[in-house]
Protein backbone atom coordinates (compact mmCIF):
# COMPACT_ATOMS: atom_id res chain seq x y z
CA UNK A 1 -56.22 -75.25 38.08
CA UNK A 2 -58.46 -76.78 40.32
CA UNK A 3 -59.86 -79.65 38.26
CA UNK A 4 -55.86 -80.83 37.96
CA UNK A 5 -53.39 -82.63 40.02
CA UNK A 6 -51.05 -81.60 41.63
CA UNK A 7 -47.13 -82.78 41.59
CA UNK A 8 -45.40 -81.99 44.99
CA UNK A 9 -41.59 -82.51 44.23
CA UNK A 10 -39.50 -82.68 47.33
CA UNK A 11 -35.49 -81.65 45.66
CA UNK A 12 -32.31 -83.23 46.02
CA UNK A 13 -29.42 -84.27 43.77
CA UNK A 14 -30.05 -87.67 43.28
CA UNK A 15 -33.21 -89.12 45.24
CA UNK A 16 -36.63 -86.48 44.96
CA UNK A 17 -40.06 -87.17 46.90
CA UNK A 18 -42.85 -86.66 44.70
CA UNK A 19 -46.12 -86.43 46.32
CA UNK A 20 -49.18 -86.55 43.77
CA UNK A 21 -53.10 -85.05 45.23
CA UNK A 22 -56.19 -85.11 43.24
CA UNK A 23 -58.26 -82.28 42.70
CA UNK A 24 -60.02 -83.23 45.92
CA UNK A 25 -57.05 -83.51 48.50
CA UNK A 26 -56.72 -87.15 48.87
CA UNK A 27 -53.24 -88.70 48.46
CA UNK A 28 -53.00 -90.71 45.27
CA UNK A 29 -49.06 -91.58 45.69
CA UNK A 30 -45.95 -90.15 47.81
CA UNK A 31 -42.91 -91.83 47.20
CA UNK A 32 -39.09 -91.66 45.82
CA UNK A 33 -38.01 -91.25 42.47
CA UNK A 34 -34.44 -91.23 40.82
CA UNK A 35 -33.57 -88.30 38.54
CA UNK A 36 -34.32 -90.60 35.39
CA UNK A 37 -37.32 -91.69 37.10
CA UNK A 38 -38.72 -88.26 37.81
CA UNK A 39 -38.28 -87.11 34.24
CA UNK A 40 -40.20 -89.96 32.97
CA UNK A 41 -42.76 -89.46 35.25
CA UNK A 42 -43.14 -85.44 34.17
CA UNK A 43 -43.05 -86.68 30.36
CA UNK A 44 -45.76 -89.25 31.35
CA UNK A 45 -48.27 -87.35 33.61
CA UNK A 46 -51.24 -85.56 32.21
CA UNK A 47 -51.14 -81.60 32.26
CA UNK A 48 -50.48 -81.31 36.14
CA UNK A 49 -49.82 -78.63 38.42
CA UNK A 50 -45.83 -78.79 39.87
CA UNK A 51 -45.02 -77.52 42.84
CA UNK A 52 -41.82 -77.42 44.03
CA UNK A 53 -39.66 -75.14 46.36
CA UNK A 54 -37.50 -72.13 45.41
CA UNK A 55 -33.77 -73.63 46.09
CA UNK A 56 -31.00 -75.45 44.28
CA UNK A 57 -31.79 -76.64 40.97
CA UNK A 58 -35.41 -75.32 41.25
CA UNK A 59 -35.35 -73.35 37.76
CA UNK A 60 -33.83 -76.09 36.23
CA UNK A 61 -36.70 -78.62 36.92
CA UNK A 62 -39.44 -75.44 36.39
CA UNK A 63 -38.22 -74.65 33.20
CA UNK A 64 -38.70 -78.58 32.62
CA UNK A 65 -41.88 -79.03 33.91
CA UNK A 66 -43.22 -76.06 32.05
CA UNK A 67 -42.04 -76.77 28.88
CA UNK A 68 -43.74 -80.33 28.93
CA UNK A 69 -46.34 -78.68 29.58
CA UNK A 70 -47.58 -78.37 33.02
CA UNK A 71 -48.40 -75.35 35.18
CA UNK A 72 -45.38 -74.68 37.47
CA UNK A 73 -45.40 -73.21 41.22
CA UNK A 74 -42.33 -72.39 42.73
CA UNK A 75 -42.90 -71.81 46.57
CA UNK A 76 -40.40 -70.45 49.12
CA UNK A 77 -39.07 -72.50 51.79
CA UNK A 78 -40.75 -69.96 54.52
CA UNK A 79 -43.90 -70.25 52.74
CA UNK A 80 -44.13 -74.08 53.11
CA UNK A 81 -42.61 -74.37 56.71
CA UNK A 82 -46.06 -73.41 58.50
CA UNK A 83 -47.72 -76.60 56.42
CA UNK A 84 -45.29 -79.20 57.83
CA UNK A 85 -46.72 -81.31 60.44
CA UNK A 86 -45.02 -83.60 62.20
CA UNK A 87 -41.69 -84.63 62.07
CA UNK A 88 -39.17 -83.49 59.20
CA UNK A 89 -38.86 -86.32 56.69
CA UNK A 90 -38.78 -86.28 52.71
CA UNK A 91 -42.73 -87.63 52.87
CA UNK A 92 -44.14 -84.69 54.71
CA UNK A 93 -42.07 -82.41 52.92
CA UNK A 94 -43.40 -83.52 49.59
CA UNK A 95 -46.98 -83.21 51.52
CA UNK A 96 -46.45 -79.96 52.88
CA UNK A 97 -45.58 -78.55 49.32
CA UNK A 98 -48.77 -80.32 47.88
CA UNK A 99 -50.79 -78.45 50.62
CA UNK A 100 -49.41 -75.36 50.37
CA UNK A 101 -49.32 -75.14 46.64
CA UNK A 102 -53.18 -75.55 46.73
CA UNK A 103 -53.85 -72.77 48.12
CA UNK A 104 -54.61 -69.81 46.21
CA UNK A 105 -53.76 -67.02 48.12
CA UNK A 106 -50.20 -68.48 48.00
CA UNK A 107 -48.03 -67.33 45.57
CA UNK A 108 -44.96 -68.93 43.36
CA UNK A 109 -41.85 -67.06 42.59
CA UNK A 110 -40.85 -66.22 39.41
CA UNK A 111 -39.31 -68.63 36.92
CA UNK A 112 -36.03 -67.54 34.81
CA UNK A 113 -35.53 -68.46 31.64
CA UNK A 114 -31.81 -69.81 31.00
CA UNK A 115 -30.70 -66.51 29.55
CA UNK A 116 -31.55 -64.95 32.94
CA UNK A 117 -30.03 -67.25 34.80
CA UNK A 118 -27.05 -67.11 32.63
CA UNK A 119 -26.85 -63.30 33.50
CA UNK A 120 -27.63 -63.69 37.43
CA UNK A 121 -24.73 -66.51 37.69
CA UNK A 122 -22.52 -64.24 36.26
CA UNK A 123 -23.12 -61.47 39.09
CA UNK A 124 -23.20 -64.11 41.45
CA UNK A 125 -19.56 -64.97 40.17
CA UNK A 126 -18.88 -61.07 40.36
CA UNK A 127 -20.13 -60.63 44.06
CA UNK A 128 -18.16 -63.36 45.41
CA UNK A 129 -15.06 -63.04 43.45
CA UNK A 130 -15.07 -59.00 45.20
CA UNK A 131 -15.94 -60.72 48.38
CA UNK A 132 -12.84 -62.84 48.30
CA UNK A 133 -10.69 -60.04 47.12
CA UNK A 134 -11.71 -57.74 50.03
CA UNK A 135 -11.23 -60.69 52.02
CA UNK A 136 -7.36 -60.93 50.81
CA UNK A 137 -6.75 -57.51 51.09
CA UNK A 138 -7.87 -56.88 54.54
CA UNK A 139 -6.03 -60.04 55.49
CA UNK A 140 -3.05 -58.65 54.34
CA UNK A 141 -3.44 -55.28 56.11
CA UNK A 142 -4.22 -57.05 59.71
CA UNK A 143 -0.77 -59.43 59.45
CA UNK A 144 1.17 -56.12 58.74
CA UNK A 145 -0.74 -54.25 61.60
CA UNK A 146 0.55 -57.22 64.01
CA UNK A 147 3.75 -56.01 62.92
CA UNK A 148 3.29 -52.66 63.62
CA UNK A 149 2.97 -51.83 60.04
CA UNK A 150 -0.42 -49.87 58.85
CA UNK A 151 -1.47 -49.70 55.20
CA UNK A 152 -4.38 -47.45 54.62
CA UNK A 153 -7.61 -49.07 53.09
CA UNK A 154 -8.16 -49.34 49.60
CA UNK A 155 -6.31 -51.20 46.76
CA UNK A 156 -4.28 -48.55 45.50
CA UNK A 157 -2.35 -47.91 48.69
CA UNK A 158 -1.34 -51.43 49.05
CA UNK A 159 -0.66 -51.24 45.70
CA UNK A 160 1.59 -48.32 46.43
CA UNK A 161 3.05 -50.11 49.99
CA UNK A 162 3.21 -53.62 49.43
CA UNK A 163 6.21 -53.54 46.75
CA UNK A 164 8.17 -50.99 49.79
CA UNK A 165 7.87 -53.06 52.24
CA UNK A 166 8.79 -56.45 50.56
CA UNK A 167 11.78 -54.95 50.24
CA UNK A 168 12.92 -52.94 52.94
CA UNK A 169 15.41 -54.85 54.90
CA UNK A 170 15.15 -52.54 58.17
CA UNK A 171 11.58 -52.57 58.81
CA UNK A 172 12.06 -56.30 60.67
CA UNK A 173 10.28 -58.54 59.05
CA UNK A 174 11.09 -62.09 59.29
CA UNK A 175 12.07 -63.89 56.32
CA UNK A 176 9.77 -66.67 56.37
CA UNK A 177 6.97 -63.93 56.84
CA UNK A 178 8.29 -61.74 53.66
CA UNK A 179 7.50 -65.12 51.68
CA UNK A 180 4.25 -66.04 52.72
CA UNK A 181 3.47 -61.71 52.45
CA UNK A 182 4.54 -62.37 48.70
CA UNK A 183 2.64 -64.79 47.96
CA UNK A 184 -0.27 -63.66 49.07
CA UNK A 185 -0.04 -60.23 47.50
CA UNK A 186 0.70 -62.21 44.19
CA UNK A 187 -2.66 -64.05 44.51
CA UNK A 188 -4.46 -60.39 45.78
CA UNK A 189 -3.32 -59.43 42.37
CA UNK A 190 -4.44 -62.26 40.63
CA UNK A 191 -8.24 -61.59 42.18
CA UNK A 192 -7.98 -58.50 41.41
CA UNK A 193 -7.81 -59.43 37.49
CA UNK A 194 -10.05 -62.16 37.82
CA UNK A 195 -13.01 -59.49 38.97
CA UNK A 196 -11.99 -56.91 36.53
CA UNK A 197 -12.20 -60.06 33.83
CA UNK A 198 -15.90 -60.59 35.24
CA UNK A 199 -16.90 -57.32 35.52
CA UNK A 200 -16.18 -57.07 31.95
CA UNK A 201 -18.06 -59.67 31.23
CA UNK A 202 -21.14 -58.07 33.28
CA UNK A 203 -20.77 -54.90 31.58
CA UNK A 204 -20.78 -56.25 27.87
CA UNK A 205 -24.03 -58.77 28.62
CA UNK A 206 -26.11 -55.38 30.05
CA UNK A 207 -24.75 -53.53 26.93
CA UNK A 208 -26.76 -55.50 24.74
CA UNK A 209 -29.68 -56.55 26.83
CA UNK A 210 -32.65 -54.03 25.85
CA UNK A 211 -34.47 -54.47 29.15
CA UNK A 212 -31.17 -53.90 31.52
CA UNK A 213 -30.22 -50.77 28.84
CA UNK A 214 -34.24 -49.28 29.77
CA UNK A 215 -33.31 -49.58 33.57
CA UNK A 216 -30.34 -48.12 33.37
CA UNK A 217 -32.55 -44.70 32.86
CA UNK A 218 -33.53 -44.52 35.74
CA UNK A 219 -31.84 -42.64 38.13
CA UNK A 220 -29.44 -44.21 40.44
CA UNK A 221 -29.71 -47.81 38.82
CA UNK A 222 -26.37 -48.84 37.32
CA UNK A 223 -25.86 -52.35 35.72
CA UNK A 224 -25.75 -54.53 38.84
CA UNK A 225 -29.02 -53.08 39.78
CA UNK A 226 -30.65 -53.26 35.98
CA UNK A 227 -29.78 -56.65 35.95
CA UNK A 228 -31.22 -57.68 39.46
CA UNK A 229 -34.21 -55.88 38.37
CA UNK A 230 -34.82 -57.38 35.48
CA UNK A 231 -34.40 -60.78 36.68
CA UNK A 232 -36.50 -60.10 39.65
CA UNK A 233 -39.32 -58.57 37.60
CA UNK A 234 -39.17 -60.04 34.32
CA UNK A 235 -42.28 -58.53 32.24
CA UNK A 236 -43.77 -58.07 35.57
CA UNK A 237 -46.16 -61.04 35.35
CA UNK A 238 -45.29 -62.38 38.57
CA UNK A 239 -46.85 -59.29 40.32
CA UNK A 240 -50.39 -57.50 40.62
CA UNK A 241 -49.23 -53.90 41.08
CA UNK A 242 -45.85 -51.95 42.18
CA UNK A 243 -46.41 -52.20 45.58
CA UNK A 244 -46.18 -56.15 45.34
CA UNK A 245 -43.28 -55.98 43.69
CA UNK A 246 -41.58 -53.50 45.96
CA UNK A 247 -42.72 -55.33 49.08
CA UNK A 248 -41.18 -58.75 46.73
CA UNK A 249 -37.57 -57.31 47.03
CA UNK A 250 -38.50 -55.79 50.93
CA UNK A 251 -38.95 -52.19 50.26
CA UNK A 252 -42.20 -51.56 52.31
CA UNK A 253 -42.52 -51.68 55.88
CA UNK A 254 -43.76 -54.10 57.62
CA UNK A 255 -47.47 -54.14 58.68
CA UNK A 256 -48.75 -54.98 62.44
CA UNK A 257 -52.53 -54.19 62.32
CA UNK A 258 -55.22 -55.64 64.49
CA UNK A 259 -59.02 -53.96 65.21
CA UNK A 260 -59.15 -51.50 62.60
CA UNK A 261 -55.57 -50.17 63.68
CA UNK A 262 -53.21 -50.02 61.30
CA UNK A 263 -49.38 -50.17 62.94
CA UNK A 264 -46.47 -49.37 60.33
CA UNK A 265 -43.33 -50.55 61.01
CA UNK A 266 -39.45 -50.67 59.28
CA UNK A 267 -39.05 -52.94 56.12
CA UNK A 268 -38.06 -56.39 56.84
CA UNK A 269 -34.86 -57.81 57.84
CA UNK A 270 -35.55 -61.52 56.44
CA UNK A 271 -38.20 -61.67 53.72
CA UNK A 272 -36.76 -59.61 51.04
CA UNK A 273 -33.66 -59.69 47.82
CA UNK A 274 -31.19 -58.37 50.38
CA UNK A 275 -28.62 -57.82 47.76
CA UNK A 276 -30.97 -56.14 45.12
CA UNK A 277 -31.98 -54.09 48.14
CA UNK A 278 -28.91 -52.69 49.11
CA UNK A 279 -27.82 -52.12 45.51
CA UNK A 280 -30.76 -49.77 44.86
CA UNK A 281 -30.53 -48.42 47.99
CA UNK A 282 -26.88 -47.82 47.76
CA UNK A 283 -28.05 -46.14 44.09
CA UNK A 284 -30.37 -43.85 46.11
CA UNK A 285 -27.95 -42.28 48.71
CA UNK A 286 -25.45 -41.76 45.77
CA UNK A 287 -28.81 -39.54 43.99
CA UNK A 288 -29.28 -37.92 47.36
CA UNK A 289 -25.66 -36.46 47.32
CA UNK A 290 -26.03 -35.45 43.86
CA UNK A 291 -30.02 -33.84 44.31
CA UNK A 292 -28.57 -31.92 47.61
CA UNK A 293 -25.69 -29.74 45.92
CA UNK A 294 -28.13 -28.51 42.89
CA UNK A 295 -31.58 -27.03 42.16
CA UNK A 296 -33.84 -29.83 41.64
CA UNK A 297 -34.15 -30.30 37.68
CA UNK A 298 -37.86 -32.99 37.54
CA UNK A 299 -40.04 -33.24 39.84
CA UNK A 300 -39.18 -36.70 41.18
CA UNK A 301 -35.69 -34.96 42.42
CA UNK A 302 -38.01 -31.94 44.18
CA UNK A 303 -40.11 -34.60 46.03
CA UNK A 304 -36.63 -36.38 47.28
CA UNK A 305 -35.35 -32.95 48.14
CA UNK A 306 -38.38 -32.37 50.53
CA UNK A 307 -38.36 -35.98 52.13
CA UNK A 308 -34.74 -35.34 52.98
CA UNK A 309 -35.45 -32.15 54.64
CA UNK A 310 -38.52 -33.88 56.50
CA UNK A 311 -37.18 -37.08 57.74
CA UNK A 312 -33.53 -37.55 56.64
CA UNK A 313 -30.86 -39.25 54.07
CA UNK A 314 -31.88 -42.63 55.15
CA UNK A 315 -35.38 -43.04 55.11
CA UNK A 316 -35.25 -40.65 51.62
CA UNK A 317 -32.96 -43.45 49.90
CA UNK A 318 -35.59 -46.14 51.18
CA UNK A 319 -38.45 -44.84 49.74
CA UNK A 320 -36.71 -43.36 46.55
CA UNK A 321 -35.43 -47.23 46.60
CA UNK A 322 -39.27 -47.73 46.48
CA UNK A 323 -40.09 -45.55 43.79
CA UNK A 324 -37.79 -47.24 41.63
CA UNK A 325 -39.10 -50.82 42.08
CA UNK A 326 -42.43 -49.32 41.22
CA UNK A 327 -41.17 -47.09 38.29
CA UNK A 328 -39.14 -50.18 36.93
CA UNK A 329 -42.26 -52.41 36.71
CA UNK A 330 -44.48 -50.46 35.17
CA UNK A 331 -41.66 -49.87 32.33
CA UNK A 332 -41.45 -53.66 32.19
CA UNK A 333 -45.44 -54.34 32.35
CA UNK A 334 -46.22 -51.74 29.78
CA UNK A 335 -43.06 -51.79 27.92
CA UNK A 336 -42.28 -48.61 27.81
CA UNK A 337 -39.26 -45.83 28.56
CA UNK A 338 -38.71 -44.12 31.38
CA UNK A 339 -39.38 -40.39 30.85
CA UNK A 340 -38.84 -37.93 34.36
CA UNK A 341 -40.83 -34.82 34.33
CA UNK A 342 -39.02 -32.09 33.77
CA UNK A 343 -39.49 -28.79 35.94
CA UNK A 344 -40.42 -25.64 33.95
């Protein structure tokens, strides 16, 4: 769109900056709006290009933008950092986004629809609901180690402990510390429930969501990694090829080339979907354990038998980690079912 507009929308709750550039760069307004104010302005604007970056409330005000009928560019915070000049105030944000968003060779991120979003709030409610438990649990375990009292990991020990040692009277507990030990096993137990309640929930959305239900085929993709998948991915539109979308999540290594040399190095520690990441790759190690007591039965499993054998478990689950990204978009671009090659 380069005969348009362009809408640079600096985010926050109440007050946004909202830079507008003609076609040719020049500056045509940059200054605050209210929320009311900014959604009369998007109703009111001709067919515009938004830009915007990827944080809070971005996919609310993309999905708004979009369906009035502009083009929508969600940038990432990273990506717009290296256009800010000067100091850091809501005016040169807005101008930074304007600037980077006309560029072509940058890219937006994907927008969800509110179904999607729906789903990836409810694993986001998952993930830190288990966070918090673990948290309780090991809390519990290191004030009963200061009393010289060890309870072995996992829930079902303390499960099998905790009741014991509320009420043995000869291991020495104080009183006051037998109370506050109750009460937090009662509210362990209660976070407990509420993630099995959740993870319910999780399991019965991916049950009937045709696009999670393809990805579960795959091997070593369960339905916290179908459904980060197919959020990340969508139909695949947001990509060119596999590798883009693998390199999108931070399954690729890093590149350091410079005079015709080409320098590989590890995947990146910052720009990547650090929890997809670890999901699949958690998904591959569990495939490696499986592929290394059998015969290999397709011929993906042979090729992960002999990178295991040439340069170990780890590397293996990164690049079967790879595979899968790439496998999982070209079932979503071409809409079609995964179907491994069987060995004769």
């Amino acid at each position: 769109m380069k005969d348009t507009n362009i809408l640079a929308i600096d985010l926050a709750k109440n007050v946004f900056q909202v830079c507008k550039r003609d076609p040719k760069g020049k500056v045509l307004f940059n200054r605050e709006l209210s929320r009311a104010k900014l959604k009369e302005m998007l109703v009111k604007q001709p067919r515009s290009l938004v830009a915007m970056e990827a944080c809070g409330s971005a996919q609310y005000w993309a999905r708004l933008a979009r369906a009035l009928g502009h083009e929508v560019k969600v940038i990432s915070a990273r990506t717009v950092k290296p256009f800010q000049t000067k100091q850091k105030t809501d005016r040169n944000d807005a101008l930074a986004i304007a600037i980077a968003a006309s560029q072509e060779h940058i890219h937006g991120v994907r927008v969800q629809s509110a179904e999607e979003q729906a789903l990836q709030s409810l694993e986001r409610a998952r993930h830190l609901a288990k966070t918090h438990q673990i948290a309780q649990s090991n809390q519990i375990r290191g004030l009963l180690g200061e009393f010289g009292i060890i309870v072995p990991p996992s829930l079902s020990q303390l499960r099998k402990h905790i009741p014991f040692i509320l009420e043995d009277a000869e291991n020495s507990l104080p009183q006051s510390f037998r109370e506050t030990l109750n009460y937090l096993w009662q509210h362990l137990l209660q976070q407990i429930e509420h993630v099995a309640i959740l993870e319910r929930q999780l399991e019965g959305a991916v049950k009937y969501d045709t696009t999670c239900q393809k990805l579960m085929k795959l091997e070593g993709v369960g339905p916290i990694g179908a459904l980060g998948l197919a959020v990340r991915l969508g139909q695949g539109e947001n990509f060119t090829n596999g590798r883009e979308a693998s390199a999108n999540i931070g399954l690729t290594p890093k590149q350091h080339s410079s005079g015709g040399k080409e320098r590989i190095g590890h995947i990146s520690k910052r720009h990547a979907d650090k929890r997809l990441r670890s999901t699949l790759f958690q998904g591959a190690l569990s495939v490696i354990t499986q592929v290394s007591k059998r015969p290999a039965r397709t011929s993906k499993e042979r090729w992960l038998q002999a990178l295991v054998e040439r340069r170990g478990k780890k590397i293996a689950a990164v690049a079967f980690a790879n595979k899968t990204v790439r496998t999982a978009y070209a079932i979503l671009k071409n809409d079609t079912e995964y179907q491994p090659i069987s060995l004769a």
